[in-house]
Every structure is written in structure tokens, then in C-alpha cells.
C-alpha atoms as a PDB file:
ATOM      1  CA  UNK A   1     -53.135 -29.308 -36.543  1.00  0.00           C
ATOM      2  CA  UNK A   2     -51.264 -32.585 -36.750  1.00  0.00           C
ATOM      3  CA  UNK A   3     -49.199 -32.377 -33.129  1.00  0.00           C
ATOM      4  CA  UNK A   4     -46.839 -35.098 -32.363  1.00  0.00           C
ATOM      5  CA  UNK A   5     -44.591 -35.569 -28.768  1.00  0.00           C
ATOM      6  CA  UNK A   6     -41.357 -37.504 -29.513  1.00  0.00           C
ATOM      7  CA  UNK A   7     -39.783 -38.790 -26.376  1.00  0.00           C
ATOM      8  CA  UNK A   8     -38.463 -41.587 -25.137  1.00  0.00           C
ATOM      9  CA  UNK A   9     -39.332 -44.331 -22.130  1.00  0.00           C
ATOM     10  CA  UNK A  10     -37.628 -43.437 -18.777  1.00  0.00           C
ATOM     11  CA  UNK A  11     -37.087 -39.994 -19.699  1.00  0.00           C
ATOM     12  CA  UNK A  12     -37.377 -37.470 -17.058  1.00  0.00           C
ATOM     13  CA  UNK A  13     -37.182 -34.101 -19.611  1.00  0.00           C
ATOM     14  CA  UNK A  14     -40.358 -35.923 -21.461  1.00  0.00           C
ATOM     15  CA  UNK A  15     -42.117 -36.453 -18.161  1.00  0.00           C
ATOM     16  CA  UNK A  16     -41.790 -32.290 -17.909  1.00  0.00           C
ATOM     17  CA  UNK A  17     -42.587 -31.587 -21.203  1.00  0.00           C
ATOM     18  CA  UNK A  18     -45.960 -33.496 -20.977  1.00  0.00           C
ATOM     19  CA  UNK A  19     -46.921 -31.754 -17.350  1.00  0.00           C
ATOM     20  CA  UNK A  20     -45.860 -28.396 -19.674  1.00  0.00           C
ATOM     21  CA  UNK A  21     -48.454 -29.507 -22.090  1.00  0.00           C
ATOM     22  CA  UNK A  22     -50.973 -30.042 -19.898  1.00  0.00           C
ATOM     23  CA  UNK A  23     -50.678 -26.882 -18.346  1.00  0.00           C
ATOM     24  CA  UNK A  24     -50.822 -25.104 -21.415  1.00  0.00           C
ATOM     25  CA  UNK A  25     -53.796 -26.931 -22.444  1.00  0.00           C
ATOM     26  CA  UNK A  26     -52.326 -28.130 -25.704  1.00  0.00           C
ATOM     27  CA  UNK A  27     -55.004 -29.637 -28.048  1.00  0.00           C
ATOM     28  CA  UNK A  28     -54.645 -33.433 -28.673  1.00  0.00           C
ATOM     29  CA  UNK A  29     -50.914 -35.056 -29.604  1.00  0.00           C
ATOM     30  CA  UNK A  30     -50.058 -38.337 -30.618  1.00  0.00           C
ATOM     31  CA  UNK A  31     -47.278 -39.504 -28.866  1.00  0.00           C
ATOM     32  CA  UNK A  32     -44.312 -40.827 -30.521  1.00  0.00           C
ATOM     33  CA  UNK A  33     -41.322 -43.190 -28.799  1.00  0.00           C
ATOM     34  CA  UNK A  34     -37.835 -43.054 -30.770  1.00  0.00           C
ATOM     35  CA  UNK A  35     -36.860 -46.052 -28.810  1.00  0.00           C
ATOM     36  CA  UNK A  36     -35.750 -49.124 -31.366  1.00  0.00           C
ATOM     37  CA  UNK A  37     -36.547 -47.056 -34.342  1.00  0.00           C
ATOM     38  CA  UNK A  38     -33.351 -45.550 -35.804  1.00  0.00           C
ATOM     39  CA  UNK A  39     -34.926 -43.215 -38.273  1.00  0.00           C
ATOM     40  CA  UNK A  40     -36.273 -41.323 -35.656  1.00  0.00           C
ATOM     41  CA  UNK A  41     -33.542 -41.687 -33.388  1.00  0.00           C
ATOM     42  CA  UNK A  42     -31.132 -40.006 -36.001  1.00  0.00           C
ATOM     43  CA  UNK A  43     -33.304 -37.560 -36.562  1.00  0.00           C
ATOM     44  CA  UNK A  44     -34.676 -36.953 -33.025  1.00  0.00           C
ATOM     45  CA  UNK A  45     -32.183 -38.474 -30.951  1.00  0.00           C
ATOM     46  CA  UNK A  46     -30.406 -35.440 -29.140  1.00  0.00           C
ATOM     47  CA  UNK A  47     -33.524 -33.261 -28.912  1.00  0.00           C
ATOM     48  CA  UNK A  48     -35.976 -35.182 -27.280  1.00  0.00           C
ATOM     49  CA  UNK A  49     -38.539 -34.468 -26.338  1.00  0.00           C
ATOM     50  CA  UNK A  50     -39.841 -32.689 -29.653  1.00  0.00           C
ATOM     51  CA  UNK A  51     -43.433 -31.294 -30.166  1.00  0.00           C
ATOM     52  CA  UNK A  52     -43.679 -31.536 -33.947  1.00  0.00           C
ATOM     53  CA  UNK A  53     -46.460 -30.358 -36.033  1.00  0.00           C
ATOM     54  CA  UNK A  54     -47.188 -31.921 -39.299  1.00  0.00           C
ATOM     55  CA  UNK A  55     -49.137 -30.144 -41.140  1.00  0.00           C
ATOM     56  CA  UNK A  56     -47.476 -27.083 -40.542  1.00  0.00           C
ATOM     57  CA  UNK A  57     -43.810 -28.868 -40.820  1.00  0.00           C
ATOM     58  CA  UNK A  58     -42.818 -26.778 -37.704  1.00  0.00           C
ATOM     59  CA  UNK A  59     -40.887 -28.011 -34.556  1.00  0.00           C
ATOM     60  CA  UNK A  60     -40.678 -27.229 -31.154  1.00  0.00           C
ATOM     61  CA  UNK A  61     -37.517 -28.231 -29.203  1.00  0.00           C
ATOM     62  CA  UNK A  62     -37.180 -28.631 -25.624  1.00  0.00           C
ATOM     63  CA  UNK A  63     -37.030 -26.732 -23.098  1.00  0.00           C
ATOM     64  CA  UNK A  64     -40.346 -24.985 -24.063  1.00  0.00           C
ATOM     65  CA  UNK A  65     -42.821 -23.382 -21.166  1.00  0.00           C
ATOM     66  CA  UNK A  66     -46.569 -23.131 -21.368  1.00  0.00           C
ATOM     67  CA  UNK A  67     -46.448 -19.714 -23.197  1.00  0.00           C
ATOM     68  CA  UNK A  68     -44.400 -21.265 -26.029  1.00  0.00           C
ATOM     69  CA  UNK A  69     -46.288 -24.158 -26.662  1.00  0.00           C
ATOM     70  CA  UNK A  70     -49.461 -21.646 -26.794  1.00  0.00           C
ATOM     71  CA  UNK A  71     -47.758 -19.809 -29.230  1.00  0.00           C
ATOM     72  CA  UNK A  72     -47.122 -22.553 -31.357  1.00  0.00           C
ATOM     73  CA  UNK A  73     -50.589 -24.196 -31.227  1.00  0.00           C
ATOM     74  CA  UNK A  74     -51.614 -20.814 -31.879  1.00  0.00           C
ATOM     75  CA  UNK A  75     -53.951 -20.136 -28.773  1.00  0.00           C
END
């Protein structure tokens, strides 16, 4: 499992999303800031924040709670 955050500085939604994480005891993330890089910004830019996981090519779009993210880190 490859997981990536995308998010952005200031961002209050990415601020939940990692306190989400934490509570669902997500296994390690890199995380990934869209700010000044347009490739991710067209790709990411309405939907952050984003957990992504590579090596399954799967997505998970906010809002998520702690059950989802468990479900898709497959705990």
C-alpha cells in the first residue's frame, strides 16, 4: 500500500481529513500539496483533500469518516 493525502496549505477540510486519519489509524501516507503544481491542481483541484492509493490506483474523495478510510486500507 502506496497511500498518498493531497491537500492543500490553509485548508481547513485537509486539517479534518488528517484528524479522520488518525482516528482511523491509517497506516503511513505521504503527504502531497497541489499548491504551485498545476498537474495536480487540474487533476486534484476541486476534490481536495484526496487519499489516493497507488498501487491499487484507487481514490478516496472527501468527506470520508474513519470507517471508510478502514475500508479502503483494508483493516
Amino acid at each position: 500500500m502506496d497511500l498518498i493525502l493531497y491537500q492543500r496549505d490553509d485548508c481547513h477540510l485537509c486539517d479534518q481529513a488528517l484528524a479522520v486519519l488518525a482516528q482511523a489509524r491509517a497506516p503511513e501516507f505521504s503527504s502531497v500539496f497541489l499548491d504551485d503544481v498545476p498537474e495536480l491542481e487540474v487533476r486534484y483541484g476541486k476534490r481536495v483533500p484526496v487519499l489516493r492509493d497507488d498501487a491499487r490506483d484507487a481514490e478516496l474523495d472527501w468527506p470520508f469518516d474513519e470507517a471508510q478510510v478502514q475500508a479502503f486500507c483494508g483493516a
